[in-house]
Structures are given as structure tokens and as C-alpha cells.
PDB file of N, CA and C in Angstrom:
ATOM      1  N   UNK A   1     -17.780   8.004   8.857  1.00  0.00           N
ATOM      2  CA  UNK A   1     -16.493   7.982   8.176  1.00  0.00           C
ATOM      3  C   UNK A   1     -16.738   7.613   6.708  1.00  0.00           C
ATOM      4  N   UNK A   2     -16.055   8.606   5.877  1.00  0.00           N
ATOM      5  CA  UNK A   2     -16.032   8.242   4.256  1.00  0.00           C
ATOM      6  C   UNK A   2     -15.673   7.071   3.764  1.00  0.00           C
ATOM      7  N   UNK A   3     -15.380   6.699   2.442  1.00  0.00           N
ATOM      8  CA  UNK A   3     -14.665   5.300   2.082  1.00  0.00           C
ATOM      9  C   UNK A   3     -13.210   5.576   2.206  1.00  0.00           C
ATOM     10  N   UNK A   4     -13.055   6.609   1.447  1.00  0.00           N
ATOM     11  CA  UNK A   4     -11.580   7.183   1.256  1.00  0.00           C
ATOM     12  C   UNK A   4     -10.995   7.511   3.046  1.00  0.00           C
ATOM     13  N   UNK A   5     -11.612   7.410   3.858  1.00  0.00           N
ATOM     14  CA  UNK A   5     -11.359   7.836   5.363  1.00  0.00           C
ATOM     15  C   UNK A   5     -10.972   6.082   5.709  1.00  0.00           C
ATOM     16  N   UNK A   6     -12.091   5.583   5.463  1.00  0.00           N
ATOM     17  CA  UNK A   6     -11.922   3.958   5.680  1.00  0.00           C
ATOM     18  C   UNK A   6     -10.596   3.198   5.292  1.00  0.00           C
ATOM     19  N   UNK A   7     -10.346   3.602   3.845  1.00  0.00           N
ATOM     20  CA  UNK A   7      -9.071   3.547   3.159  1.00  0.00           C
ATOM     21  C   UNK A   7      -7.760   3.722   4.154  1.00  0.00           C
ATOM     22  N   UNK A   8      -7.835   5.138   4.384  1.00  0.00           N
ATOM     23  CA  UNK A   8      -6.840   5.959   5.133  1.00  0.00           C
ATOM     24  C   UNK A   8      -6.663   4.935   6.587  1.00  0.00           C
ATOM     25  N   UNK A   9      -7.530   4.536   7.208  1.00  0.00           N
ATOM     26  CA  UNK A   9      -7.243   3.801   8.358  1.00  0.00           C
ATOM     27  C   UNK A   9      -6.707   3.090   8.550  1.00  0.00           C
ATOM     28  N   UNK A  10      -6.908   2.123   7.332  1.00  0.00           N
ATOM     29  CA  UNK A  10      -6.504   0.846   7.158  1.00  0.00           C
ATOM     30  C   UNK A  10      -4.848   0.817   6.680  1.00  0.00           C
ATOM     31  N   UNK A  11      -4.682   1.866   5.827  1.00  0.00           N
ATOM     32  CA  UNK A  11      -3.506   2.068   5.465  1.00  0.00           C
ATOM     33  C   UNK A  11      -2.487   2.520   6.474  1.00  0.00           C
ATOM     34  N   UNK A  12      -3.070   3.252   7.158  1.00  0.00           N
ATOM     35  CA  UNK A  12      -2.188   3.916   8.581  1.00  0.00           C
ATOM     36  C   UNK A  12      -1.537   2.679   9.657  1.00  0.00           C
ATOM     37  N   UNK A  13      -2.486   1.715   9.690  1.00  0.00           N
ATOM     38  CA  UNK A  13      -2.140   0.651  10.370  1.00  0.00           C
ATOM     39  C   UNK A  13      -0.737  -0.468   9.993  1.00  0.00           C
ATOM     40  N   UNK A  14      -0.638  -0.174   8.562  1.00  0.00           N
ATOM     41  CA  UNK A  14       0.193  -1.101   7.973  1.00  0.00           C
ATOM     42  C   UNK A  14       1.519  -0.896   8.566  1.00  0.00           C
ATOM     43  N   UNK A  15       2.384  -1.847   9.314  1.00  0.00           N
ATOM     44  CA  UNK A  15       3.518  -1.946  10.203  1.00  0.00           C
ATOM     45  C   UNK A  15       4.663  -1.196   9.085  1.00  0.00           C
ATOM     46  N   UNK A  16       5.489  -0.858   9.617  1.00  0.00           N
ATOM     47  CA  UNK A  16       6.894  -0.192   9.033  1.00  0.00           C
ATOM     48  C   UNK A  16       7.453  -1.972   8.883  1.00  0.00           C
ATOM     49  N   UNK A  17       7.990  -2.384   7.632  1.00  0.00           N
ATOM     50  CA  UNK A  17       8.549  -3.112   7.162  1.00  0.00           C
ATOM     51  C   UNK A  17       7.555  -4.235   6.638  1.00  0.00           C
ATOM     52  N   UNK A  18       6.247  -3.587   6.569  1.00  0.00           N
ATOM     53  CA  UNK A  18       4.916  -5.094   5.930  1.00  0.00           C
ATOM     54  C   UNK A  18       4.828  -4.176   4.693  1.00  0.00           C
ATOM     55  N   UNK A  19       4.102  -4.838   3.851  1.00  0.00           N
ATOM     56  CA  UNK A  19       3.255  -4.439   3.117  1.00  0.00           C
ATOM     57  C   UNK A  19       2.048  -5.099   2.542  1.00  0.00           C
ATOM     58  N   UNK A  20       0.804  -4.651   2.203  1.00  0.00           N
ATOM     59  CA  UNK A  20      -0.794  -4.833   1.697  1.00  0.00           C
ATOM     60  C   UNK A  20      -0.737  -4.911   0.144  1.00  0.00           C
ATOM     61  N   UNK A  21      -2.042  -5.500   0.217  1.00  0.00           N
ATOM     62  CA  UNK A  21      -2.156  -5.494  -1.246  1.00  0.00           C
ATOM     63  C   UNK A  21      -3.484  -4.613  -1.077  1.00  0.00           C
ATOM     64  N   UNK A  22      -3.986  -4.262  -2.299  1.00  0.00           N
ATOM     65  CA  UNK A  22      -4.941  -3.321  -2.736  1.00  0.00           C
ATOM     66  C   UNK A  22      -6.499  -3.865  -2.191  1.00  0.00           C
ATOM     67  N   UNK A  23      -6.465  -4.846  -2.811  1.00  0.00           N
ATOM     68  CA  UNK A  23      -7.837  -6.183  -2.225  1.00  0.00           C
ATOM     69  C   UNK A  23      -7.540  -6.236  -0.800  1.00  0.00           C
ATOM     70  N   UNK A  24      -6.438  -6.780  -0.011  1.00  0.00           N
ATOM     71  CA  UNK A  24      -6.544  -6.480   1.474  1.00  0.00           C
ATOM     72  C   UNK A  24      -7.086  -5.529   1.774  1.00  0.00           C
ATOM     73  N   UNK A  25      -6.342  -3.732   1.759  1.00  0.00           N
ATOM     74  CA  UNK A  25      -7.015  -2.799   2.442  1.00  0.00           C
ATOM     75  C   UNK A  25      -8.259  -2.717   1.689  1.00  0.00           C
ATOM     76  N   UNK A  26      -9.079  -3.251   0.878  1.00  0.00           N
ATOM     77  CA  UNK A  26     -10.758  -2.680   0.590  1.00  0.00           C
ATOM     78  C   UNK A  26     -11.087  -3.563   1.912  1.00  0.00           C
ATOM     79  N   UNK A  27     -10.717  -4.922   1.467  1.00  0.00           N
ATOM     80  CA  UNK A  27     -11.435  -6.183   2.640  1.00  0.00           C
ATOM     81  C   UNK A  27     -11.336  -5.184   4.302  1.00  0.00           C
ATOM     82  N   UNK A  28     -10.721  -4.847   4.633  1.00  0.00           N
ATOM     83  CA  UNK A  28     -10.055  -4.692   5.747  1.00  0.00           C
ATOM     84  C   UNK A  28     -10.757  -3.155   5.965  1.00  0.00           C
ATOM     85  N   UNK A  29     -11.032  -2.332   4.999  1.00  0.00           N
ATOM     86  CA  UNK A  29     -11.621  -1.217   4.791  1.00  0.00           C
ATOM     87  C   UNK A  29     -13.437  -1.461   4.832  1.00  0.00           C
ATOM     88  N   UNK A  30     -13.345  -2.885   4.585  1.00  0.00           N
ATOM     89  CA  UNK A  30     -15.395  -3.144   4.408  1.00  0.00           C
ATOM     90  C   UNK A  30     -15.617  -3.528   3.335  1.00  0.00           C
ATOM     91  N   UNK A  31     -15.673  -3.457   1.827  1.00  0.00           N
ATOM     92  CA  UNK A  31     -15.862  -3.872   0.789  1.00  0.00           C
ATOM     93  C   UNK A  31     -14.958  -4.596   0.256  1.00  0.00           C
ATOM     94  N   UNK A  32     -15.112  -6.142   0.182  1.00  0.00           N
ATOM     95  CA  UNK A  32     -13.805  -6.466  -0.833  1.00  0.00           C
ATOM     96  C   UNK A  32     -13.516  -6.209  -2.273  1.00  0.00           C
ATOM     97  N   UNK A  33     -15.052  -5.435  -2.686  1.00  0.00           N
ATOM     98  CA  UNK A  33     -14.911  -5.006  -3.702  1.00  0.00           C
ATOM     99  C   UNK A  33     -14.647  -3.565  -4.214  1.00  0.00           C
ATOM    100  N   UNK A  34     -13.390  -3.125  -3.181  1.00  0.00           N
ATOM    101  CA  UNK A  34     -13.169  -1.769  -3.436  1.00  0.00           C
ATOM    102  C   UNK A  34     -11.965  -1.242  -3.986  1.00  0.00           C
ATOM    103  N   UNK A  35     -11.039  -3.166  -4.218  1.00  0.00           N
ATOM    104  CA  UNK A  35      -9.512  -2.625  -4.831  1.00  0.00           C
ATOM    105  C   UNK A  35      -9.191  -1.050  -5.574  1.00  0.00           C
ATOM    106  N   UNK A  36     -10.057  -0.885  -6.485  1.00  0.00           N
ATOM    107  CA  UNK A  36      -9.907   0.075  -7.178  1.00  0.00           C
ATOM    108  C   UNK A  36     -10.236   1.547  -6.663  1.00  0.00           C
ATOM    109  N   UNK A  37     -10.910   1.337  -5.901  1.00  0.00           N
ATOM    110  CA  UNK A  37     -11.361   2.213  -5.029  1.00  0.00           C
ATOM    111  C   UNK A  37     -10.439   3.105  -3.979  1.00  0.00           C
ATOM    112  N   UNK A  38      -9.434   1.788  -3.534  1.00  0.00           N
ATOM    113  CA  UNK A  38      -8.253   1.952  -2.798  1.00  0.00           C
ATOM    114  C   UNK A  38      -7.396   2.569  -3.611  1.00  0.00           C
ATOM    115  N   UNK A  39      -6.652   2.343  -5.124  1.00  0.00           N
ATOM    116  CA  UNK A  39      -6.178   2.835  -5.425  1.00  0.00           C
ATOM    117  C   UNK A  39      -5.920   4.645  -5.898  1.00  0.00           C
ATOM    118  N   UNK A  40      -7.714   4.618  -6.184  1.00  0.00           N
ATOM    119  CA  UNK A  40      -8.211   6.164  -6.306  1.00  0.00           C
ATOM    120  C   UNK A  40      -7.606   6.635  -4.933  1.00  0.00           C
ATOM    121  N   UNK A  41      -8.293   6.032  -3.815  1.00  0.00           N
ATOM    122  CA  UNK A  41      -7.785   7.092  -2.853  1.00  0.00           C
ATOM    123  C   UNK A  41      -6.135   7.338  -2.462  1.00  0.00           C
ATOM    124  N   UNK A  42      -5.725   6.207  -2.606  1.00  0.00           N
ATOM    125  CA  UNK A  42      -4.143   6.555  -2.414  1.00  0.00           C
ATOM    126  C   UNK A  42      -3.596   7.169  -3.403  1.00  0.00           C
ATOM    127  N   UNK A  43      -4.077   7.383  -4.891  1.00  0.00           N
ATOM    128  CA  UNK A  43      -3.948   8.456  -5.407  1.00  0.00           C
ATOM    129  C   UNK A  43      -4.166  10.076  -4.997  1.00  0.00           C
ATOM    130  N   UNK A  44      -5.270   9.928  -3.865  1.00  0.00           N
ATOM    131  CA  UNK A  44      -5.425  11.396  -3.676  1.00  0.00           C
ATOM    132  C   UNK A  44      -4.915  11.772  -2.416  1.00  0.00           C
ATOM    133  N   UNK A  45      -3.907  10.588  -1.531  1.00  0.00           N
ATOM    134  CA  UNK A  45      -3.562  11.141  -0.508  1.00  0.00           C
ATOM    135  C   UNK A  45      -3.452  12.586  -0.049  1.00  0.00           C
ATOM    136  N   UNK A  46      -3.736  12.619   1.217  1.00  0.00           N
ATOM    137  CA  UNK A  46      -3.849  14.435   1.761  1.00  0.00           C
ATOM    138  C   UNK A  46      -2.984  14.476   2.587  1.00  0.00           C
ATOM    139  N   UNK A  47      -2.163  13.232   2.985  1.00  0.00           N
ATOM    140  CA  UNK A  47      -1.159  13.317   3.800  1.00  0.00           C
ATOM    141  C   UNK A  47      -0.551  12.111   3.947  1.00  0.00           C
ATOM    142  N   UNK A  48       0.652  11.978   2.590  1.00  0.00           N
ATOM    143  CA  UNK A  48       1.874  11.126   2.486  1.00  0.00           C
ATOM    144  C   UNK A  48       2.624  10.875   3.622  1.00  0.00           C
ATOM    145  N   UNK A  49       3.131  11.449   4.960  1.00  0.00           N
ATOM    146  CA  UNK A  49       3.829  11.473   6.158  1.00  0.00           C
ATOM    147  C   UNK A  49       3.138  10.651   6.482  1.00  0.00           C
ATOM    148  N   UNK A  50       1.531  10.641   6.901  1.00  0.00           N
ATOM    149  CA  UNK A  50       1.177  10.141   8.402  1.00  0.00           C
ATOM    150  C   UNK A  50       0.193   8.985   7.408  1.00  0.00           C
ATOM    151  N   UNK A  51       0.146   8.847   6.004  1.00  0.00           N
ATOM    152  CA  UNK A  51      -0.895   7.654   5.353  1.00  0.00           C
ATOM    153  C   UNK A  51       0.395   6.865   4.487  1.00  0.00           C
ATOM    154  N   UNK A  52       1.269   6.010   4.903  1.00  0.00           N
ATOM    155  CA  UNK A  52       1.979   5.138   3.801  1.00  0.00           C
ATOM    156  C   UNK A  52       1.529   4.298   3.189  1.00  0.00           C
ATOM    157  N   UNK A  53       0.704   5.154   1.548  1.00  0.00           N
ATOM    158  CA  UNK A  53       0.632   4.750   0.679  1.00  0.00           C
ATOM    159  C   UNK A  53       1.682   3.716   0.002  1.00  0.00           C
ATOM    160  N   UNK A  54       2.743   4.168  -0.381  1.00  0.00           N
ATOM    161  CA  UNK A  54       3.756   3.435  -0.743  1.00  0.00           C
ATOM    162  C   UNK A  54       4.452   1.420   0.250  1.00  0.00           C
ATOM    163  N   UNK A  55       3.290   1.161   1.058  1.00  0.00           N
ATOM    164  CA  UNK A  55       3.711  -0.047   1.385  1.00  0.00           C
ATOM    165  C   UNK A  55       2.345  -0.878   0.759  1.00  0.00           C
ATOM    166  N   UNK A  56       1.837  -0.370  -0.014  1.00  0.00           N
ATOM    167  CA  UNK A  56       0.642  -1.131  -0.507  1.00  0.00           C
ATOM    168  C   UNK A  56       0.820  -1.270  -2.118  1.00  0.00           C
ATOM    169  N   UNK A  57       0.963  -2.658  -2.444  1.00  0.00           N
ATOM    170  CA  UNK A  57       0.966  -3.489  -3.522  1.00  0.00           C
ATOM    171  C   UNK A  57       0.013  -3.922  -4.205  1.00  0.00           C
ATOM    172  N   UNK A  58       0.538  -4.615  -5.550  1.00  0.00           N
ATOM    173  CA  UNK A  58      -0.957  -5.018  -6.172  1.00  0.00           C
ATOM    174  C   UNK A  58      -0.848  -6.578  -5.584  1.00  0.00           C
ATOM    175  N   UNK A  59      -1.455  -7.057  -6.225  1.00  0.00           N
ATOM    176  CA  UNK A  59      -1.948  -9.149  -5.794  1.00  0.00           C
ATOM    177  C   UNK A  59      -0.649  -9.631  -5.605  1.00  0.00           C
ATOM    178  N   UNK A  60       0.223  -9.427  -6.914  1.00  0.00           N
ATOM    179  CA  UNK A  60       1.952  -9.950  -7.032  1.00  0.00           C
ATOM    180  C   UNK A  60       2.743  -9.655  -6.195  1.00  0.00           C
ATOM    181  N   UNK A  61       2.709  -8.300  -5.561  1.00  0.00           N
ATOM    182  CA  UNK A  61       3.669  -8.200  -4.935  1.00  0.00           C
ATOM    183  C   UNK A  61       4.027  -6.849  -5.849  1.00  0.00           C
ATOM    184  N   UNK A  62       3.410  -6.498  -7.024  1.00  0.00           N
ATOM    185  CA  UNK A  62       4.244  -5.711  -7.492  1.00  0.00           C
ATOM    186  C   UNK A  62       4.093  -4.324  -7.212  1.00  0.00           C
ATOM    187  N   UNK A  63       5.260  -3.023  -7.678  1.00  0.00           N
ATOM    188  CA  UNK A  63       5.048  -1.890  -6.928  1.00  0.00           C
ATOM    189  C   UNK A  63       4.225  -1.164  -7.994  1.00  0.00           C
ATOM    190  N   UNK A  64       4.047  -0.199  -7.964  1.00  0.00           N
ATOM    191  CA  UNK A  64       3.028   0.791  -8.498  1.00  0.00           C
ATOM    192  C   UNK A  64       3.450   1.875  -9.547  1.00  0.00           C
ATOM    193  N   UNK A  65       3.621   1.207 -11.157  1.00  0.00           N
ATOM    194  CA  UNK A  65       4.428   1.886 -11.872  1.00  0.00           C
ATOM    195  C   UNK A  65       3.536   3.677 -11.999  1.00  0.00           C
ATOM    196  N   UNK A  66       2.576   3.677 -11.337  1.00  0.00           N
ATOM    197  CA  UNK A  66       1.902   5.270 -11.546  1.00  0.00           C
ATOM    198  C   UNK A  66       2.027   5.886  -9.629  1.00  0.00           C
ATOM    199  N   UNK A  67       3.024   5.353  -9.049  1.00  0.00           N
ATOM    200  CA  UNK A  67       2.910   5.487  -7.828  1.00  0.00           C
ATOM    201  C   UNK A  67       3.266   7.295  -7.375  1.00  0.00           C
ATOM    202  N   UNK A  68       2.104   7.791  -6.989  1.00  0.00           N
ATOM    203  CA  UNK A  68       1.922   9.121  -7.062  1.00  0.00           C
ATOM    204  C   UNK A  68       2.992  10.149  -6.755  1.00  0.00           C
ATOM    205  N   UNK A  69       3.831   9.432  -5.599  1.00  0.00           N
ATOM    206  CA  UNK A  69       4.803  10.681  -5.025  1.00  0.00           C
ATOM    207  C   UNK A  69       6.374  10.502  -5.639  1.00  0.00           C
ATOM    208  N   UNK A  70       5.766   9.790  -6.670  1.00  0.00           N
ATOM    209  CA  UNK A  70       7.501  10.087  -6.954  1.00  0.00           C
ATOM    210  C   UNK A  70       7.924   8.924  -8.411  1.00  0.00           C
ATOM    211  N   UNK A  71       6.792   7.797  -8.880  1.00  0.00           N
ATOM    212  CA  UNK A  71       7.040   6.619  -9.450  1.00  0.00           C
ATOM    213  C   UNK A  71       7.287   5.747  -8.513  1.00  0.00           C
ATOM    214  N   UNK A  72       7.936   4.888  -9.339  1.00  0.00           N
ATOM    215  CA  UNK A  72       7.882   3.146  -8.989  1.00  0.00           C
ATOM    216  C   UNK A  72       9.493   3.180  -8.084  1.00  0.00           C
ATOM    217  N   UNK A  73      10.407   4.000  -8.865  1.00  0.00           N
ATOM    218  CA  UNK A  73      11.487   4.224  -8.374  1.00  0.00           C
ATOM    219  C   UNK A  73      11.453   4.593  -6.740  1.00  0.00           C
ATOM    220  N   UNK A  74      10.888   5.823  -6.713  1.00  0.00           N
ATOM    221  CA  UNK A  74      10.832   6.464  -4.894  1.00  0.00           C
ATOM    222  C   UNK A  74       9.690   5.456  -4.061  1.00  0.00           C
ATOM    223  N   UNK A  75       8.699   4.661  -4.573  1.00  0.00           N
ATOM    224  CA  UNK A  75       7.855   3.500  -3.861  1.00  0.00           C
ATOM    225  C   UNK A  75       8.789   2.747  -3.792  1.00  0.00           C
ATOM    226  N   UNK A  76       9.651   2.392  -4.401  1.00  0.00           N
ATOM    227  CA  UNK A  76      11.218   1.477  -4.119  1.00  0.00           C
ATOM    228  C   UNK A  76      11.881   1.919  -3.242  1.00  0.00           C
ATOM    229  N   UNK A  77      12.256   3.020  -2.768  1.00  0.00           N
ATOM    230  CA  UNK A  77      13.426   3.525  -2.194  1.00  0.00           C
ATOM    231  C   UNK A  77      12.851   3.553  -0.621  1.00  0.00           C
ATOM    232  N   UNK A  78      11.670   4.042  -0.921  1.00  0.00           N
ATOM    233  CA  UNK A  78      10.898   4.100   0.267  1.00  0.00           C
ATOM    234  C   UNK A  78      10.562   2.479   1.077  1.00  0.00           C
ATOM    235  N   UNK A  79      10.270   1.538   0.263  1.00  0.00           N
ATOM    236  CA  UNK A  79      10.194   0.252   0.814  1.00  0.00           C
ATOM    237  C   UNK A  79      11.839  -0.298   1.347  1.00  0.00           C
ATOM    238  N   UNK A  80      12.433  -0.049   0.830  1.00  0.00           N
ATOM    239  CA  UNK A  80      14.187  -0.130   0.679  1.00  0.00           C
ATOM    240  C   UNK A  80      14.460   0.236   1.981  1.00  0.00           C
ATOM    241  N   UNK A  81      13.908   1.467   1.990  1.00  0.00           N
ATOM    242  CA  UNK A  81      14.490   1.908   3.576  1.00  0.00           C
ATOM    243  C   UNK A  81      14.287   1.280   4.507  1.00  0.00           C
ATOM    244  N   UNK A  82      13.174   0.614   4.802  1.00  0.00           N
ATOM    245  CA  UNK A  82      12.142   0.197   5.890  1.00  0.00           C
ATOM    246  C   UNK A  82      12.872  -1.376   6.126  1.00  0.00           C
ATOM    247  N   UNK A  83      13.639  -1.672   5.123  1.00  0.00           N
ATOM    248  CA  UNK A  83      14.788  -3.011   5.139  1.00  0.00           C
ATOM    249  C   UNK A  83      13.284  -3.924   4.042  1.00  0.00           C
ATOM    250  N   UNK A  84      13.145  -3.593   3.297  1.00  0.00           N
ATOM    251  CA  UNK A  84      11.786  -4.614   2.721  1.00  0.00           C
ATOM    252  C   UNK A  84      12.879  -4.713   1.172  1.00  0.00           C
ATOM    253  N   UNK A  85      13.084  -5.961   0.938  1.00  0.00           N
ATOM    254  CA  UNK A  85      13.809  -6.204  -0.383  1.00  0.00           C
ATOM    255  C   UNK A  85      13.073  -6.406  -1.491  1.00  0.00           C
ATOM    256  N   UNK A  86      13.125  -5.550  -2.470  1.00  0.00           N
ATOM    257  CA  UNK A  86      12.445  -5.448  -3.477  1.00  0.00           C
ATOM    258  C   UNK A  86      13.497  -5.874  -5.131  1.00  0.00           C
ATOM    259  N   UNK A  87      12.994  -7.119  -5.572  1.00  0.00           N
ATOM    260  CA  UNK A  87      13.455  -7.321  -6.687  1.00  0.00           C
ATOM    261  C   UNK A  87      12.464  -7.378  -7.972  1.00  0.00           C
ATOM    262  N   UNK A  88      13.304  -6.585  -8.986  1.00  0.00           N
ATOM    263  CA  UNK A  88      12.774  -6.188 -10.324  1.00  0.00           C
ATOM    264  C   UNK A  88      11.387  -5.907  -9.861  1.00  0.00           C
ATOM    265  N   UNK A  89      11.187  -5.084  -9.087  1.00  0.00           N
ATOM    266  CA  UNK A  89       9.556  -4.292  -8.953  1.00  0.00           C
ATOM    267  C   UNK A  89       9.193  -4.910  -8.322  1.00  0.00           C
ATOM    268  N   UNK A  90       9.204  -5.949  -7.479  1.00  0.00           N
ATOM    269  CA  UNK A  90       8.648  -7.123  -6.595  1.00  0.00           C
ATOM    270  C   UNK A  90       8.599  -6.947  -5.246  1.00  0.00           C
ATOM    271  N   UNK A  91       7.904  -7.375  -4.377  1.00  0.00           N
ATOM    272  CA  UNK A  91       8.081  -7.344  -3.253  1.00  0.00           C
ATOM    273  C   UNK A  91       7.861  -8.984  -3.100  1.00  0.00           C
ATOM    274  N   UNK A  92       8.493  -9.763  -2.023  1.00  0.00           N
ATOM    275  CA  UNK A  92       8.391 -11.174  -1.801  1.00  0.00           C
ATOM    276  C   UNK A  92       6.748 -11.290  -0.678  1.00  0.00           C
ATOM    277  N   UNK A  93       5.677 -11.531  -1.300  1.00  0.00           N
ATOM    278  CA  UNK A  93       4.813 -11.373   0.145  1.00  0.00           C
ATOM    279  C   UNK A  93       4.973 -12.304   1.049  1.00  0.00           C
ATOM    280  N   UNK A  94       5.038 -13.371   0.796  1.00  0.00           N
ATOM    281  CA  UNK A  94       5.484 -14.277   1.707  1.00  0.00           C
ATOM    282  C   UNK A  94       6.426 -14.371   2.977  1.00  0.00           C
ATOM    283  N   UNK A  95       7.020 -13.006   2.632  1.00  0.00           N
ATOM    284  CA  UNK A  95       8.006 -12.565   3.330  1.00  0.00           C
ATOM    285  C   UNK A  95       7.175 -11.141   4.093  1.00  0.00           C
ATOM    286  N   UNK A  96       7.253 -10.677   3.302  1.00  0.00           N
ATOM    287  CA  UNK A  96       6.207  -9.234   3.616  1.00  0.00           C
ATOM    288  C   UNK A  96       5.152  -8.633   3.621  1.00  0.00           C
ATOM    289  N   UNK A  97       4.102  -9.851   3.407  1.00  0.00           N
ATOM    290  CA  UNK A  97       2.916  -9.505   3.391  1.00  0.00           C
ATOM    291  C   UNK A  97       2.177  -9.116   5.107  1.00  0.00           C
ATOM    292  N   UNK A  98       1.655  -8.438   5.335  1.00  0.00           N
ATOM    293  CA  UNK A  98       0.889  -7.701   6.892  1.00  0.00           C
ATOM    294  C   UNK A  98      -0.478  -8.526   6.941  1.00  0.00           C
ATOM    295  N   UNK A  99       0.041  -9.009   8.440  1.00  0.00           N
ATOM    296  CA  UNK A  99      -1.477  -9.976   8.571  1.00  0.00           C
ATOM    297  C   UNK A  99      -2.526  -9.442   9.283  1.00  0.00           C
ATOM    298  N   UNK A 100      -2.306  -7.966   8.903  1.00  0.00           N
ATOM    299  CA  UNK A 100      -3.923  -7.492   9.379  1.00  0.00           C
ATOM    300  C   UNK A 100      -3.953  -7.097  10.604  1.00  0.00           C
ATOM    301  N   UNK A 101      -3.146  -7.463  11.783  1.00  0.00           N
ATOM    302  CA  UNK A 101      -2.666  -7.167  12.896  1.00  0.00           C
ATOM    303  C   UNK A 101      -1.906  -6.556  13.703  1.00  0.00           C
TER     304      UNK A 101
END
């Protein structure tokens, strides 16, 4: 399995109403040093439906002002739906952070 496959796994797992941070899915993917790595690949998603990119955050909580399928706006709308409250670009992790499980 690739990195970007590794990526994809980890991301697939993330519950409907959690969300990750970037450093989680590398850790969780094998490298904790792959934040950036993660982000490349959720940039190149091959399949937005079945990989939710959009529940993965940076360290803050915050959403992803280059967020590929749509901006920061539709990574909002999309967390919105799922009942995840997002203020001024924020997500609360404490509230919504995914424990990996």
C-alpha cells in the first residue's frame, strides 16, 4: 500500500460527526512526520464520496481555507451537516476531535 493509500485509510475511518487533524492521520497513517504529506494527498483525492477529506483539520481546529472541493465555505457546510458546529472557521476539538477508534 502507497502513502497516499495509507492516507486514504485512515481518512475513511473518520466517524460521521468527528473530525482529525492533519498530524493525527500521518501518525495514524505511520509517519508522524507526514502532516504535509496528508494534505498533498487530500488534495488529490480520487474519490470525495467514499474519502471525507473535508472532516480533517489543521492543529486548531481550523478548516481549510484552500479546501479542494469547494473552499472553506462547502468544508463548512459539509461539517454543518454532519451536526459538527463550526465557529468563525473553527471546529471545537474538544468536542470533535476522533479518538482514533
Amino acid at each position: 500500500m502507497n502513502t497516499f493509500e495509507k492516507i486514504y485509510d485512515v481518512v475513511r475511518r473518520i466517524p460521521k460527526g468527528k473530525v482529525a487533524t492533519y498530524g493525527q492521520i500521518a501518525l495514524y497513517a505511520g509517519n508522524p512526520h507526514w502532516s504535509r504529506v496528508v494534505g498533498y494527498a487530500l488534495h488529490s483525492n480520487p474519490s470525495p464520496d467514499t474519502i471525507p477529506c473535508f472532516r480533517v483539520v489543521n492543529r486548531f481546529g481550523e478548516l481549510s481555507e484552500a479546501f479542494v472541493f469547494g473552499g472553506i465555505n462547502r468544508q463548512e457546510e459539509l461539517l454543518r451537516a454532519e451536526g459538527i458546529e463550526v465557529e468563525s472557521g473553527k471546529v471545537d476539538l474538544s468536542v470533535y476531535l476522533w479518538d482514533g477508534k
